[in-house]
Protein backbone atom coordinates (compact mmCIF):
# COMPACT_ATOMS: atom_id res chain seq x y z
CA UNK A 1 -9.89 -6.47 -7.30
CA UNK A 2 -9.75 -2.99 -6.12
CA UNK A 3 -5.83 -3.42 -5.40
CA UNK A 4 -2.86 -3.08 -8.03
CA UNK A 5 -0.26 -4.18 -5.81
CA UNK A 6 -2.88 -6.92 -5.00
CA UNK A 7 -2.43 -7.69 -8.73
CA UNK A 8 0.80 -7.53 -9.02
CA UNK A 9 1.54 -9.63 -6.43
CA UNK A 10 -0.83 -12.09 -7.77
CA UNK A 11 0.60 -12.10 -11.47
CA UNK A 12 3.96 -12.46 -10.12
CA UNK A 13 2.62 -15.78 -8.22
CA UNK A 14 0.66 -17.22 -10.60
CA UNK A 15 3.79 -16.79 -13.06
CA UNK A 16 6.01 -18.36 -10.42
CA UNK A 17 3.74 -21.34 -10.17
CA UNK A 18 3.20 -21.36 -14.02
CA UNK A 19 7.28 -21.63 -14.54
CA UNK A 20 7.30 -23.94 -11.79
CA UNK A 21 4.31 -26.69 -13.92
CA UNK A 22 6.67 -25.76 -16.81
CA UNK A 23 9.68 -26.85 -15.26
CA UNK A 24 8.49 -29.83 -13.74
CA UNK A 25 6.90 -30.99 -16.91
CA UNK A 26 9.69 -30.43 -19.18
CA UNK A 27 12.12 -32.57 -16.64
CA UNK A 28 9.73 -35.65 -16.25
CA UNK A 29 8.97 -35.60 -20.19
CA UNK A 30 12.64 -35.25 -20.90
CA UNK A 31 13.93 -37.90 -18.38
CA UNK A 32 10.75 -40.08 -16.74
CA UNK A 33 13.09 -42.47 -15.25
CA UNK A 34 15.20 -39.46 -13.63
CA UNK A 35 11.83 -38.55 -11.38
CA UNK A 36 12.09 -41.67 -9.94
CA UNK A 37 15.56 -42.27 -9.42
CA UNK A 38 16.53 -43.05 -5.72
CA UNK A 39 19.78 -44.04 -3.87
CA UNK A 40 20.36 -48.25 -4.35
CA UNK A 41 21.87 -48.52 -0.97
CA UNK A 42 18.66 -47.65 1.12
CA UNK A 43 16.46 -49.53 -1.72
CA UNK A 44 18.61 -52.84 -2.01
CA UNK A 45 21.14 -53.73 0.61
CA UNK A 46 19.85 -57.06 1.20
CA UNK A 47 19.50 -57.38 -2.11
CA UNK A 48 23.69 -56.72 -3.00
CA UNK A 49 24.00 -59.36 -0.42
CA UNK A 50 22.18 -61.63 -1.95
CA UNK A 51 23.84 -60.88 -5.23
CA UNK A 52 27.05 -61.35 -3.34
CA UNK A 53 25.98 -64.73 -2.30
CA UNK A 54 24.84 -65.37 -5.42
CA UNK A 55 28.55 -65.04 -6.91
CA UNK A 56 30.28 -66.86 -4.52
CA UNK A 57 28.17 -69.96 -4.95
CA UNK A 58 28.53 -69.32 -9.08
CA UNK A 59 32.41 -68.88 -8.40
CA UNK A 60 32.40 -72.12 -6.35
CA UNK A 61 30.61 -74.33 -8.42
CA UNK A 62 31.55 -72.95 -12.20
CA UNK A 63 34.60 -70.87 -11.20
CA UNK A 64 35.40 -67.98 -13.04
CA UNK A 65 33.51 -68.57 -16.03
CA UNK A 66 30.49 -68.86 -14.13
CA UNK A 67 30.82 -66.14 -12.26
CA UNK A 68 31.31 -63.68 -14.87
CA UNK A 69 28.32 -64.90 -16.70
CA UNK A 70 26.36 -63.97 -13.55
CA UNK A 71 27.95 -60.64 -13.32
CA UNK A 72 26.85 -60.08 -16.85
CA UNK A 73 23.36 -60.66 -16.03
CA UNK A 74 23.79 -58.56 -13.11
CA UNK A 75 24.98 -55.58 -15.15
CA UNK A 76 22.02 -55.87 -17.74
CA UNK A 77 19.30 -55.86 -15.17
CA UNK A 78 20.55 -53.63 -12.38
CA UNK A 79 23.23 -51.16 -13.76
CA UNK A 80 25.56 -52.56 -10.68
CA UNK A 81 29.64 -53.11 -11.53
CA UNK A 82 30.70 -55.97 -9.29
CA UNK A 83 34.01 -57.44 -8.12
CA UNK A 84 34.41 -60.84 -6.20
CA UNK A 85 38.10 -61.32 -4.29
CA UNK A 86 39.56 -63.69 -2.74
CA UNK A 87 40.72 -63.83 0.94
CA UNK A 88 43.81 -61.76 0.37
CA UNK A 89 42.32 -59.12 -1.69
CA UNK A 90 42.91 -60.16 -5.46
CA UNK A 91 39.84 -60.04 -8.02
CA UNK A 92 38.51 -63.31 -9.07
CA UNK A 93 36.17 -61.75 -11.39
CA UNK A 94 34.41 -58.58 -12.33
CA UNK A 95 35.43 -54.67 -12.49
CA UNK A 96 37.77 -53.60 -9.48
CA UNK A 97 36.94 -50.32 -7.37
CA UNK A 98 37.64 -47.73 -9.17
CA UNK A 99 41.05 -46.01 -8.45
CA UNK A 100 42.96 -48.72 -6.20
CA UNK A 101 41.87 -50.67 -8.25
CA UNK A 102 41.72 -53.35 -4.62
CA UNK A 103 38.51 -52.97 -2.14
CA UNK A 104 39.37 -50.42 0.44
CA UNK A 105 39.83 -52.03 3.69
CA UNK A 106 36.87 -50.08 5.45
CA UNK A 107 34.13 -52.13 2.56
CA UNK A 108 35.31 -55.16 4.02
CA UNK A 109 36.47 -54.94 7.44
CA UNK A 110 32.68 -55.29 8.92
CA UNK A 111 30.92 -58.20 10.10
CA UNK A 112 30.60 -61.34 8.37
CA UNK A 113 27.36 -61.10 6.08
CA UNK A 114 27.19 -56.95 6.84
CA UNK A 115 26.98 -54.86 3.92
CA UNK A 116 29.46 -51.63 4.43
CA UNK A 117 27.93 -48.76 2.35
CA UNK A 118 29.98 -45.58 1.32
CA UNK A 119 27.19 -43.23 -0.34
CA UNK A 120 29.17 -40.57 -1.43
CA UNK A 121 31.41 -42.28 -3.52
CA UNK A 122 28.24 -44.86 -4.22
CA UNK A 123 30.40 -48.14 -3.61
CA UNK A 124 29.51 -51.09 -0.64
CA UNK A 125 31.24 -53.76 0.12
CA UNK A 126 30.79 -57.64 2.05
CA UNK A 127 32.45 -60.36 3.47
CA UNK A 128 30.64 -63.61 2.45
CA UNK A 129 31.89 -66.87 3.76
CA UNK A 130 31.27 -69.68 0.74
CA UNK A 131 30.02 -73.47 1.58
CA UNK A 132 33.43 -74.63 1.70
CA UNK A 133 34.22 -72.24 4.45
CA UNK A 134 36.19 -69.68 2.68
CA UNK A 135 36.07 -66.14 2.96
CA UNK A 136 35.22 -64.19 0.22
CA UNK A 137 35.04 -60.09 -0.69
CA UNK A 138 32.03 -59.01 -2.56
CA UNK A 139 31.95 -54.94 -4.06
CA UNK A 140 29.15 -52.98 -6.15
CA UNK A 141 29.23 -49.67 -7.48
CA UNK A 142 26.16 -48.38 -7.95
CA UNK A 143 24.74 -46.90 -11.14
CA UNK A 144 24.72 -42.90 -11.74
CA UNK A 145 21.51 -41.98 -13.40
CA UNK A 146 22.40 -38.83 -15.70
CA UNK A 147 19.72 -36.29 -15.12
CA UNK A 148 19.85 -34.96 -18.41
CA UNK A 149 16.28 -33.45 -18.67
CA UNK A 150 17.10 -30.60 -15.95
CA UNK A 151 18.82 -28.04 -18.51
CA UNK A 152 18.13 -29.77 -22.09
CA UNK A 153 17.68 -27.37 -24.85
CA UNK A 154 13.70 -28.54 -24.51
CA UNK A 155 13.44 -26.67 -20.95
CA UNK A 156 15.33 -23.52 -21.79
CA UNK A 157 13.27 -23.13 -24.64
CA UNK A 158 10.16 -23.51 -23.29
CA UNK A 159 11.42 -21.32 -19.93
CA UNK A 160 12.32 -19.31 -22.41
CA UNK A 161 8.76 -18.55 -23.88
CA UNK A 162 6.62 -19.03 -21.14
CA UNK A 163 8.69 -16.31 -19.22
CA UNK A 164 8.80 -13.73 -21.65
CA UNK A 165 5.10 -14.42 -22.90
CA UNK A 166 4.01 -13.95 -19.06
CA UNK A 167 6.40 -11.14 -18.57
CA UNK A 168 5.12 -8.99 -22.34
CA UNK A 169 0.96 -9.98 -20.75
CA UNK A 170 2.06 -8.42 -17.53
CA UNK A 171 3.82 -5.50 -19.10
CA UNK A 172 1.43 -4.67 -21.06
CA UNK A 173 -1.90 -5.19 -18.48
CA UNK A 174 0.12 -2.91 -16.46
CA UNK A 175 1.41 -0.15 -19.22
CA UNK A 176 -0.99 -0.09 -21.69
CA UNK A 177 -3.74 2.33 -19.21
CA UNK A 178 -0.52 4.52 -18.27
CA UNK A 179 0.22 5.22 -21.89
CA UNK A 180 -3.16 6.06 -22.76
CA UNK A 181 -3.14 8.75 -19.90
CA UNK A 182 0.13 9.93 -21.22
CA UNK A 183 -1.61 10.41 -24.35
CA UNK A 184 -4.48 12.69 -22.76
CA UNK A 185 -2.08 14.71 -20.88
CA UNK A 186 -0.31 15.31 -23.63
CA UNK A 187 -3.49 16.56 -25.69
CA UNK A 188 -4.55 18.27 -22.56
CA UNK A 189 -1.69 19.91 -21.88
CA UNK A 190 -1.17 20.88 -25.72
CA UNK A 191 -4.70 22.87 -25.55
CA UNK A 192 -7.54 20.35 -26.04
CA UNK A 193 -9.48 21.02 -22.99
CA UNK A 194 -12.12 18.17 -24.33
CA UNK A 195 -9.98 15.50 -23.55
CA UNK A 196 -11.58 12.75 -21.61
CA UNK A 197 -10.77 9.07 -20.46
CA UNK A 198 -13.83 7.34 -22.17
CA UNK A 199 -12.60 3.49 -22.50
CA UNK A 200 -15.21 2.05 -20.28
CA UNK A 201 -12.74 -0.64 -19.32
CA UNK A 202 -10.73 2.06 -17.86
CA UNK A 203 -13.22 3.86 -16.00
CA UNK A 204 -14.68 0.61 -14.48
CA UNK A 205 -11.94 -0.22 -12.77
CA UNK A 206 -11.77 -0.45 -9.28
CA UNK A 207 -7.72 -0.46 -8.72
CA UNK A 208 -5.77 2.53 -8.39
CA UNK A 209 -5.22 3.24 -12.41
CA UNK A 210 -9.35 3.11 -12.39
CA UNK A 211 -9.19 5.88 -9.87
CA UNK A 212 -6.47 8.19 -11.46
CA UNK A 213 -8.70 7.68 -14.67
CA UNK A 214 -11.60 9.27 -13.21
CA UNK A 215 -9.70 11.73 -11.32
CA UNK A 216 -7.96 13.08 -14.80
CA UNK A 217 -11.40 13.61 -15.60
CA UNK A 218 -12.40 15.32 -12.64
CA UNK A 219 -9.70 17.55 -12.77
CA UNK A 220 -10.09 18.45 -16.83
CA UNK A 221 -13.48 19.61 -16.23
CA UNK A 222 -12.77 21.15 -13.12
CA UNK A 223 -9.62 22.94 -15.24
CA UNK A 224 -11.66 23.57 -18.90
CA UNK A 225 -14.22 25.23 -16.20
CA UNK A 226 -12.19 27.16 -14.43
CA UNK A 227 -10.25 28.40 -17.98
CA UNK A 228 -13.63 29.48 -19.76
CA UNK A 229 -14.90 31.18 -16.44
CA UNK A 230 -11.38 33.06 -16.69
CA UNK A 231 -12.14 34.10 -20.19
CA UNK A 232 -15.64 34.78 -19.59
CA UNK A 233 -14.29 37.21 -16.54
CA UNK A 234 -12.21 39.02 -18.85
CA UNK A 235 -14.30 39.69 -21.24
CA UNK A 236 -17.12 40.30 -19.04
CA UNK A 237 -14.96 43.00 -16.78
CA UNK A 238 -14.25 44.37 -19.50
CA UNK A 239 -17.23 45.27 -20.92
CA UNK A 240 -18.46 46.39 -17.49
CA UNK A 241 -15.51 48.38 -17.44
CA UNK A 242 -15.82 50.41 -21.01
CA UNK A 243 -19.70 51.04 -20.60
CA UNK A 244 -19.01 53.73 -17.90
CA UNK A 245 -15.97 55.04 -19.36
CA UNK A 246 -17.63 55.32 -22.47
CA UNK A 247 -20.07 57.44 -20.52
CA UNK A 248 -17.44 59.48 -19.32
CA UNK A 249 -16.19 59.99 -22.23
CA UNK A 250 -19.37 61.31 -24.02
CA UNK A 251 -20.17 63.60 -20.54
CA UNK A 252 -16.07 65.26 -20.66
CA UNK A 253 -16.69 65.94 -24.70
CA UNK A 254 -20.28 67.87 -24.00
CA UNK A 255 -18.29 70.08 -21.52
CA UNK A 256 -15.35 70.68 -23.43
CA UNK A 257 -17.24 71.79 -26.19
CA UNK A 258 -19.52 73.84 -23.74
CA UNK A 259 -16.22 75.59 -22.41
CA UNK A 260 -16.42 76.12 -18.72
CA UNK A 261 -19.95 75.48 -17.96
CA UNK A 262 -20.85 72.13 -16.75
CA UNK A 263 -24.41 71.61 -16.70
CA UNK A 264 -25.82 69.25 -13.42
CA UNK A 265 -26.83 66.77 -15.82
CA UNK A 266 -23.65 65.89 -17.14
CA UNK A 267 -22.20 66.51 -13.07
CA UNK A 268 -24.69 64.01 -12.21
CA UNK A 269 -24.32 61.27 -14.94
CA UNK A 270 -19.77 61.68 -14.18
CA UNK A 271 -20.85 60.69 -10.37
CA UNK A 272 -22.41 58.04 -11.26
CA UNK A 273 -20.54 56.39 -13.43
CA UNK A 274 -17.10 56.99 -11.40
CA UNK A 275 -19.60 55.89 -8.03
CA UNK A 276 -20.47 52.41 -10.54
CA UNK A 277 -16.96 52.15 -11.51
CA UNK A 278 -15.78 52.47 -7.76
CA UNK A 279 -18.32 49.64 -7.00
CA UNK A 280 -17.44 46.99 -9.73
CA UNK A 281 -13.98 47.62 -8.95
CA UNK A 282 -14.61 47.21 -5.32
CA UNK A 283 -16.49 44.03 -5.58
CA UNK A 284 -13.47 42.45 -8.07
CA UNK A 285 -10.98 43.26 -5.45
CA UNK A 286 -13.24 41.15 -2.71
CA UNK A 287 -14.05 38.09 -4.90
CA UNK A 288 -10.17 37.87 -5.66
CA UNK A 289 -9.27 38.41 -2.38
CA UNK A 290 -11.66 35.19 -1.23
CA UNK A 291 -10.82 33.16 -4.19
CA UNK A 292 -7.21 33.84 -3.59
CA UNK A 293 -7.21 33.50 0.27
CA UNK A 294 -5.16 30.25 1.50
CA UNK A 295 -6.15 30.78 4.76
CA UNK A 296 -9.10 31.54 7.28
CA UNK A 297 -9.76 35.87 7.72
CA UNK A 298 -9.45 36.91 11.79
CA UNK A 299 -12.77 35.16 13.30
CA UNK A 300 -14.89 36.57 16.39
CA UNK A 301 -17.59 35.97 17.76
CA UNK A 302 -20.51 37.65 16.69
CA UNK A 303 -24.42 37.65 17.36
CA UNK A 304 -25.96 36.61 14.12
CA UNK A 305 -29.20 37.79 15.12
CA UNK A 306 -28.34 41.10 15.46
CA UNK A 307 -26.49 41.34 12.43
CA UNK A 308 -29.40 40.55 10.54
CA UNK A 309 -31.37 42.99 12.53
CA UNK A 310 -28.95 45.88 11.82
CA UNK A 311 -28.81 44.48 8.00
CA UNK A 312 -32.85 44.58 7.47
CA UNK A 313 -33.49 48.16 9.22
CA UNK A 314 -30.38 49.58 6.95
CA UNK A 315 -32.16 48.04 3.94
CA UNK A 316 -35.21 49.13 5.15
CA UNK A 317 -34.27 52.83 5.66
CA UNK A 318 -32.57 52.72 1.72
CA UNK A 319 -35.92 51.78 0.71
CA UNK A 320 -37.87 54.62 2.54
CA UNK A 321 -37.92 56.72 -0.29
CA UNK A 322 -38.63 53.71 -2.73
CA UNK A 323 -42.44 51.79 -2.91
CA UNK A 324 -40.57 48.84 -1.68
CA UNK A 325 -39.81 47.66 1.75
CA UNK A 326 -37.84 45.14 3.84
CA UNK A 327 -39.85 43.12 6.72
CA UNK A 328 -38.06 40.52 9.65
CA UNK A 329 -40.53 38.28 9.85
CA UNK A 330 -38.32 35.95 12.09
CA UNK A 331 -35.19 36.34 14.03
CA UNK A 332 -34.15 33.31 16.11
CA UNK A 333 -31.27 34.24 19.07
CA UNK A 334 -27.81 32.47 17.82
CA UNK A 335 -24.64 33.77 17.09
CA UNK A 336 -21.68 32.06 15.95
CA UNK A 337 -17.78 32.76 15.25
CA UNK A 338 -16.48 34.34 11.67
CA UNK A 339 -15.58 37.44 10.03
CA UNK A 340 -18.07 39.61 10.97
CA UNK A 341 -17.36 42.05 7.98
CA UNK A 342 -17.71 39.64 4.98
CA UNK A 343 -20.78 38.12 6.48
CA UNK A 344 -22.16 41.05 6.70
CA UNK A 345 -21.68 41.97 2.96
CA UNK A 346 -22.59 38.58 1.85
CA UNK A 347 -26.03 38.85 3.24
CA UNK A 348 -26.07 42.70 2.38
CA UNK A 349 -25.77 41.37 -1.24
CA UNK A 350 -28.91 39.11 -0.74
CA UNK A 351 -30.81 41.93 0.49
CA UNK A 352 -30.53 43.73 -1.93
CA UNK A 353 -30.92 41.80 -4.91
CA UNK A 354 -34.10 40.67 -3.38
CA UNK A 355 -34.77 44.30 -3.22
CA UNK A 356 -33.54 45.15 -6.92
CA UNK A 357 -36.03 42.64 -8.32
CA UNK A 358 -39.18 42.63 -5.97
CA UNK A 359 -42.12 43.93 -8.25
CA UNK A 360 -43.19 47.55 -7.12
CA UNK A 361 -45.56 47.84 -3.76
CA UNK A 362 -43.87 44.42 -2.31
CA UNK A 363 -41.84 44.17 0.62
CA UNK A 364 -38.78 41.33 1.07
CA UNK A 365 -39.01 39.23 3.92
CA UNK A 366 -36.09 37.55 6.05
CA UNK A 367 -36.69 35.09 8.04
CA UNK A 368 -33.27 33.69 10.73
CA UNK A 369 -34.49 30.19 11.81
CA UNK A 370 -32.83 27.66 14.37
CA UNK A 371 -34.75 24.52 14.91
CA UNK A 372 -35.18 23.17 18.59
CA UNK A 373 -31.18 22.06 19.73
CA UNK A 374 -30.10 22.47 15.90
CA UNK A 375 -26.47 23.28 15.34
CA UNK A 376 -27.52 25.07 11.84
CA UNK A 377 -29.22 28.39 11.22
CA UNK A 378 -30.91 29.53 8.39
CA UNK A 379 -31.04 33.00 6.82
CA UNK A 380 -33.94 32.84 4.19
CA UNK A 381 -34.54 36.21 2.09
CA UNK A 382 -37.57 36.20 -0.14
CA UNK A 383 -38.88 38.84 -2.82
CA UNK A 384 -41.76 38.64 -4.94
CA UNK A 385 -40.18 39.62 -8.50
CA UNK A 386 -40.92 36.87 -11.45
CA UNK A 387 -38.49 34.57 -9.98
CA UNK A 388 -35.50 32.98 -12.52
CA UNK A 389 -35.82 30.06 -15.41
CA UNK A 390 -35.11 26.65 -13.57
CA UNK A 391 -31.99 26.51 -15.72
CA UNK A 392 -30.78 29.14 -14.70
CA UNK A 393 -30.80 28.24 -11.17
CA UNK A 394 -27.03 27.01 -11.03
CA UNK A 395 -25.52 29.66 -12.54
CA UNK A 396 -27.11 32.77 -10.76
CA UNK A 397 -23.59 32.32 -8.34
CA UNK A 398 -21.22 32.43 -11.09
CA UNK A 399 -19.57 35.77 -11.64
CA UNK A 400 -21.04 37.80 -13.90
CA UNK A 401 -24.06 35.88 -14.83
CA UNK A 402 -27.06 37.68 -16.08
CA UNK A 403 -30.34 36.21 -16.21
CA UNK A 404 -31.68 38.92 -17.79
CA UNK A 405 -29.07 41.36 -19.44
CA UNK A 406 -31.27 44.37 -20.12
CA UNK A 407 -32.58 45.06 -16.45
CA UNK A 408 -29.34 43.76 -14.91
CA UNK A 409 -27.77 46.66 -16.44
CA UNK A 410 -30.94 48.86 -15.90
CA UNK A 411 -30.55 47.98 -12.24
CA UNK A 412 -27.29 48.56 -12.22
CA UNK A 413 -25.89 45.28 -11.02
CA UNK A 414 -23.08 43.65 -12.39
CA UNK A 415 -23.95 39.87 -11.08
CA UNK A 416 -20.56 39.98 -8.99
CA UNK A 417 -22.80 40.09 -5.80
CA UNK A 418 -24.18 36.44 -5.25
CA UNK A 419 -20.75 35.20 -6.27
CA UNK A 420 -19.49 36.82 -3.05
CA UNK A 421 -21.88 35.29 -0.73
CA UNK A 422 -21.45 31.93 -2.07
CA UNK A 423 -17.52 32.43 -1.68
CA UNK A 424 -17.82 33.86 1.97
CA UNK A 425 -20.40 31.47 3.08
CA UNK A 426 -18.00 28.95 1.82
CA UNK A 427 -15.27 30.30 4.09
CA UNK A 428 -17.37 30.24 7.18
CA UNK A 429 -18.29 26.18 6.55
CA UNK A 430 -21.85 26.89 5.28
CA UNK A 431 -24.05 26.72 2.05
CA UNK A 432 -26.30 28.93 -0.09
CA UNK A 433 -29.43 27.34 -1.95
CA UNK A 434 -32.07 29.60 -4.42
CA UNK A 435 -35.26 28.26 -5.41
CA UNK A 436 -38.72 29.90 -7.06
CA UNK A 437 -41.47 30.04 -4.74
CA UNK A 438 -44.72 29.00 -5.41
CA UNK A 439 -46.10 31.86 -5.23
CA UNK A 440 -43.67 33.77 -7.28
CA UNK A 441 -40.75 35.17 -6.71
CA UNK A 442 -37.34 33.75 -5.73
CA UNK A 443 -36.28 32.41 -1.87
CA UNK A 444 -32.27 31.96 -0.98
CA UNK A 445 -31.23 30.02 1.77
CA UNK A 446 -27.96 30.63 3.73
CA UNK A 447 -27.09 28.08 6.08
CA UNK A 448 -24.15 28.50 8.71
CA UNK A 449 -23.10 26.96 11.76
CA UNK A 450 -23.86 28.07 14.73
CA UNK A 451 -23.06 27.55 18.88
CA UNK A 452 -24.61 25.05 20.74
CA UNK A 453 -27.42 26.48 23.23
CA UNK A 454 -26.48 25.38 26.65
C-alpha cells in the first residue's frame, strides 16, 4: 500500500467497524431478548381482541373472580396490564389506565370490535359487545422491555479496551518510524555523518515514511560527501597554495642575502610561481563561481564547430615548440546556444590535459561528431599517455584529484581543470564521460545539445 493516508483511512475504518462488532455483541449478550423486541400493537392487535373477548366471556360466565384469574394468566404469559369496564366506564376487573385512572374516551369511542391503538403512550383500547348483548370496554398496556444491555458496565468496558488498544496499535504503526528518524537527525545533526536508516522494514516501504527514509539517506551521503570534499578542498588549496609561496620565499632570501643583484634564475623561478599562483587562484574563483551560480550565465548562439577549430589550432600553435601536437580529425557543422566563454575553457581544459599527458612524439586527436538528424554532438579528445586505473575513473572530475601526485605537480596541474568542464557542461544541459582506450591512452567524451538541422 504505497499510500499513508490510504492507511489511515483504512485503520480508522476497520476500527469503526471493529467498535461497531463490539458494540453489537456486547448488547445482544447483555440483553438477547432486547434484539428482538418489537412494538405489540403491529404484532398482536387481533390478538388483544381476542384477549378482550376472552374476558368478557370469563366475566360473564364466572364474574369477577373469573375474570381476574384470566387476567393473571394474561400477565404471566404476555407482560400485558388489562382492565375490563362496564358500559359506563367503571372497572370490573384488572389495573386501570394509568393516570385517570378511567379509559380515555378516544380507546373506546371506535367501532364495535375495532381495536384503538395509542403507541406513544403504548395503551389500546375496545368495545366488545358480550353474548347477552352488553357492551363492554376492554384496555391493555403494553409491556416496556428495559434495554439494559446498551450502556451496562460490560459495554463500556469492553469499548473501553478495544478503543484504546486500536487507538495505542495505530499510534504506534504510525509514530514509531517518525521517532526513529528523529533519532538519526538528531545524531546527524550532532556530527555523526554515518548515520543511516538501515531497518529493512523501513526502507521497504512503499508509503510516504518509506520514501522520506530513503531520502534521509540520500541526502546524508549527499551531505557527509559534500562535507569531506569541503575539507579535502581546504586542505588541498592549501597545500597548493604554500608550495609556491614557499618558493618565493626561498627565491626573496637568496636575493636579500645577494644584496641588489638578482640573478635570472631566481627572476625566472618568482614568475613562475606568482604566474602558478595567478592560475590556481584563477581557476578557484571559476569553479566557485559555477558551483555557486543559481542561475543560467548570458547564452548566445555560437558555432560549435568553429570553436573547436579555433581551440585545436591555439593548442596546436602552444605545442609548436613541444614534440607533441594537436590533430582535428573530425569537425561536424552544428552550433548551439550557451556561454560561449566557459565552453570554451571547459574544452580548453580537455585539450590540454590530453596534451600534458600524451607520451612524447604523439599528437591528440579531436574528433566533433553529429549523427545523421541527431540533436546531440559529441566532442571526443584522445591522447596516447598510459591512460588512468579503472578506479580511478570517477574521481578524475573531483577537485583536486590526483591520479598520480608526483607528475601532476611536475606538470604543473592542480586537478581543478576537469572539475570545471564537468561543472560547465552541466550548466549547458550536457555530460562528460572518460574511458581508457584500447590502445592506450585515455578518450573523454563531451556531449551537448545542439540545433536541429532544418
Amino acid at each position: 500500500m504505497k499510500s499513508l493516508f490510504l492507511r489511515i483511512f483504512l485503520w480508522f475504518c476497520c476500527g469503526s467497524i471493529v467498535l461497531l462488532l463490539v458494540v453489537g455483541t456486547g448488547f445482544v449478550l447483555d440483553s438477547p431478548a432486547a434484539a428482538a423486541a418489537a412494538p405489540w400493537w403491529r404484532l398482536g392487535q387481533g390478538a388483544i381482541v381476542s384477549a378482550g373477548r376472552v374476558a368478557v366471556d370469563s366475566y360473564e360466565r364466572g364474574g369477577v373472580v373469573e375474570v381476574d384469574r384470566y387476567f393473571e394468566t394474561l400477565a404471566r404469559d404476555t407482560g400485558l396490564r388489562v382492565a375490563l369496564y362496564d358500559e359506563s366506564g367503571r372497572v370490573l376487573a384488572g389495573s386501570a389506565l394509568p393516570a385517570t385512572g378511567k379509559p380515555g374516551s378516544e380507546l373506546l369511542a371506535g367501532p364495535m370490535g375495532q381495536l384503538v391503538v395509542q403507541p406513544l403512550r403504548g395503551v389500546s383500547g375496545v368495545r366488545l359487545t358480550g353474548a347477552q348483548g352488553k357492551a363492554y370496554g376492554f384496555t391493555a398496556v403494553m409491556p416496556r422491555r428495559e434495554l439494559r444491555g446498551v450502556w451496562s458496565r460490560t459495554f463500556l468496558i469492553s469499548f473501553l479496551l478495544t478503543s484504546g488498544l486500536l487507538c495505542y496499535l495505530l499510534a504506534r504503526h504510525l509514530t514509531a518510524p517518525v521517532v526513529h528518524l528523529r533519532g538519526l537527525t538528531s545524531r546527524f545533526s550532532s556530527g555523526d555523518l554515518s548515520a543511516r536508516v538501515t531497518m529493512p522494514s523501513l526502507l521497504d516501504r512503499k508509503d510516504e515514511v518509506g520514501g522520506l527514509a530513503r531520502d534521509f539517506n540520500r541526502m546524508a551521503a549527499r551531505t557527509e560527501t559534500l562535507l569531506n570534499a569541503q575539507r579535502r578542498l581546504i586542505a588541498d588549496v592549501s597545500h597548493e597554495l604554500r608550495s609556491p609561496l614557499t618558493r618565493l620565499s626561498l627565491a626573496l632570501g637568496l636575493i636579500r642575502r645577494r644584496g641588489d643583484s638578482v640573478s635570472p634564475t631566481s627572476m625566472a623561478r618568482m614568475e613562475r610561481e606568482v604566474q602558478r599562483l595567478n592560475t590556481l587562484i584563477g581557476q578557484l574563483l571559476t569553479l566557485s563561481r559555477l558551483e555557486a551560480l543559481d542561475q543560467p550565465p548570458p547564452m548566445e548562439p555560437i558555432d560549435l564547430s568553429a570553436l573547436v577549430q579555433e581551440i585545436a589550432i591555439d593548442a596546436g600553435f602552444e605545442t609548436t615548440s613541444s614534440d607533441r601536437g594537436v590533430r582535428l580529425v573530425e569537425c561536424a557543422a552544428c552550433t548551439l546556444t550557451g556561454a560561449r566563454d566557459l565552453l570554451r575553457s571547459a574544452i580548453e581544459n580537455v585539450v590540454r590535459n590530453a596534451l600534458k599527458y600524451t607520451n612524447p612524439g604523439t599528437v591528440v586527436q579531436i574528433r566533433l561528431t553529429r549523427p545523421s538528424g541527431s540533436g546531440v554532438a559529441t566532442i571526443i579528445v584522445e591522447d596516447e599517455g598510459p591512460g588512468v586505473p579503472p578506479e580511478d575513473l570517477a574521481h578524475i572530475f573531483e577537485p583536486f584529484y590526483r591520479v598520480e601526485q608526483a607528475r601532476e605537480r611536475q606538470s604543473g596541474g592542480a586537478g581543478l581543470g576537469l572539475a570545471i568542464t564537468q561543472q560547465v557542461v552541466s550548466l549547458h544541459g550536457g555530460s562528460v564521460t572518460v574511458s581508457n582506450r584500447e590502445t592506450g591512452g585515455l578518450a573523454l567524451r563531451i556531449a551537448l545539445a545542439v540545433d536541429p538541422v532544418f
